[in-house]
Protein backbone atom coordinates (compact mmCIF):
# COMPACT_ATOMS: atom_id res chain seq x y z
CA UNK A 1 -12.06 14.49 -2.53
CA UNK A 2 -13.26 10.76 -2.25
CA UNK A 3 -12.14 8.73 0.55
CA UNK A 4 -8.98 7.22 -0.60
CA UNK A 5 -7.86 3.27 0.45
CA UNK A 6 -4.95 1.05 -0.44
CA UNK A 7 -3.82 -1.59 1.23
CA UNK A 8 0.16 -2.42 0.48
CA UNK A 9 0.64 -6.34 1.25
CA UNK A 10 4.35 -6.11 2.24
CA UNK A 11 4.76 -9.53 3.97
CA UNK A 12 8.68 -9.51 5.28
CA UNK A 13 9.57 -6.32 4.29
CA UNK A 14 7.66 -4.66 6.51
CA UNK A 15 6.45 -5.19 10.67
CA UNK A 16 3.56 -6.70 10.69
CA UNK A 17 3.48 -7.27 7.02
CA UNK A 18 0.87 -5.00 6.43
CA UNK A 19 0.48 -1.39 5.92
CA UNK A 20 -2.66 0.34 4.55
CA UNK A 21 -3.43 4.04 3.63
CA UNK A 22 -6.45 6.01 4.56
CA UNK A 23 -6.74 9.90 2.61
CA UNK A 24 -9.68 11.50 3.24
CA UNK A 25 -9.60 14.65 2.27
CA UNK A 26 -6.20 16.66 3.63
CA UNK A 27 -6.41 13.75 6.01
CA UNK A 28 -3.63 10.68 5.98
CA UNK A 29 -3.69 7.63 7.80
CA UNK A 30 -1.11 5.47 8.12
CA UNK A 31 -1.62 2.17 9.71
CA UNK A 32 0.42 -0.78 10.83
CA UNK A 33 -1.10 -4.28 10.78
CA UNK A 34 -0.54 -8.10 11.46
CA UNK A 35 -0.43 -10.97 8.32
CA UNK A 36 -3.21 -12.86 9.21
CA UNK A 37 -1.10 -16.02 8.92
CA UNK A 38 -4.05 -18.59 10.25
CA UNK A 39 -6.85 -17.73 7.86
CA UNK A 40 -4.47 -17.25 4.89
CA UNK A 41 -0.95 -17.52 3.42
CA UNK A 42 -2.34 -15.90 0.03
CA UNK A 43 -1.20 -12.35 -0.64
CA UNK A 44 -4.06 -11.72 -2.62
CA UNK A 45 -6.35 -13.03 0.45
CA UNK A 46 -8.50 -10.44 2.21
CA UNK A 47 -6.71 -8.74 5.15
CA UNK A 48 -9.78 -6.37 5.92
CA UNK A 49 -9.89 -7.89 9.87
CA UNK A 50 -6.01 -8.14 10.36
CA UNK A 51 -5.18 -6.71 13.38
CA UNK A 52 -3.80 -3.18 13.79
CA UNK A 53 -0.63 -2.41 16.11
CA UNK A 54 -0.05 0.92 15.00
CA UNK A 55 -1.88 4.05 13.80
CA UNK A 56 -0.97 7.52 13.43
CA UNK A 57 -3.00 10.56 11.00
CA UNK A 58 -1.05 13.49 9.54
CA UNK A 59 -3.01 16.72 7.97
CA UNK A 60 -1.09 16.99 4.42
CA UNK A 61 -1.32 20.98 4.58
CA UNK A 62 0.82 20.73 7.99
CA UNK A 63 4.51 22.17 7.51
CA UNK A 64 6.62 19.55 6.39
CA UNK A 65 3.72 16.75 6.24
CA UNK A 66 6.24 14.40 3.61
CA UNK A 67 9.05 13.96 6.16
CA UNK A 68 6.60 13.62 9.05
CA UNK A 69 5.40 10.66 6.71
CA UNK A 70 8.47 9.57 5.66
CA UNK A 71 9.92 9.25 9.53
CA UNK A 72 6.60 7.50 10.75
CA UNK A 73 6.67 4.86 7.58
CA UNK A 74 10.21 4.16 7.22
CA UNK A 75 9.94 2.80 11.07
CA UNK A 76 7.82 0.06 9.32
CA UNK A 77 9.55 -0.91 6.30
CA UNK A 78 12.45 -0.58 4.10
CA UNK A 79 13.42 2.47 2.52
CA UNK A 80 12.05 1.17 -0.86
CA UNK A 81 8.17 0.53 0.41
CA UNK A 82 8.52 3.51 2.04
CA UNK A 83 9.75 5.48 -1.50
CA UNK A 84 6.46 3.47 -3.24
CA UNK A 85 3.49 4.28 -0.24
CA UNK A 86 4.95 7.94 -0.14
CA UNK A 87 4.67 8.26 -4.41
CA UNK A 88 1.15 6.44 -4.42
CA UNK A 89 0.00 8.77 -1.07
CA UNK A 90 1.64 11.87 -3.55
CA UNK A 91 -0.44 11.14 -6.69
CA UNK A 92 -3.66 11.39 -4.42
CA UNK A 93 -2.76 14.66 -2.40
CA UNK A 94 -0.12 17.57 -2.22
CA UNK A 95 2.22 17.04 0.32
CA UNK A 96 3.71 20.20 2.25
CA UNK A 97 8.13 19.42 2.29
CA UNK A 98 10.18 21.89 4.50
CA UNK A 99 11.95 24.28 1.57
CA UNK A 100 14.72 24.98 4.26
């Protein structure tokens, strides 16, 4: 699989305003980072050197990999962003769910 990026520009809805997605291969990042409110107010701006303030990787063939996703990125936004990252992340790779 190709290494996999996608930046979601949240702005209020989310800490930081910022949360961007990393797959590489079974492997998801999840990362939490600043609005670079002094170089731009633009949404469509680059936000490559934001600054991060959380990071965390989960392995999508780990038991119950979507809720472990779903707890860590629902801490940074609303349950709506969260619903969107976790469909885009799910068209890319095949999350494990707990069947219990």
């Amino acid at each position: 699989m190709a290494h996999l990026n996608r930046t979601f520009k949240i702005g209020e809805h989310a800490k930081g305003g910022i949360i961007q997605v990393i797959i590489k291969n079974d492997i998801i990042t999840v990362i939490g980072k600043d609005w670079d409110y002094y170089n731009s107010v633009n949404k469509c701006s680059n936000k490559s050197n934001t600054k991060e303030f959380t990071r965390k990787e989960f392995s999508a063939t780990s038991q119950n990999s979507y809720k472990q996703l779903y707890e860590f990125i629902i801490d940074l936004t609303t349950s709506y962003w969260t619903n969107k990252i976790l469909n885009w992340i799910q068209t890319k790779v095949e999350l494990k769910t707990d069947l219990i």
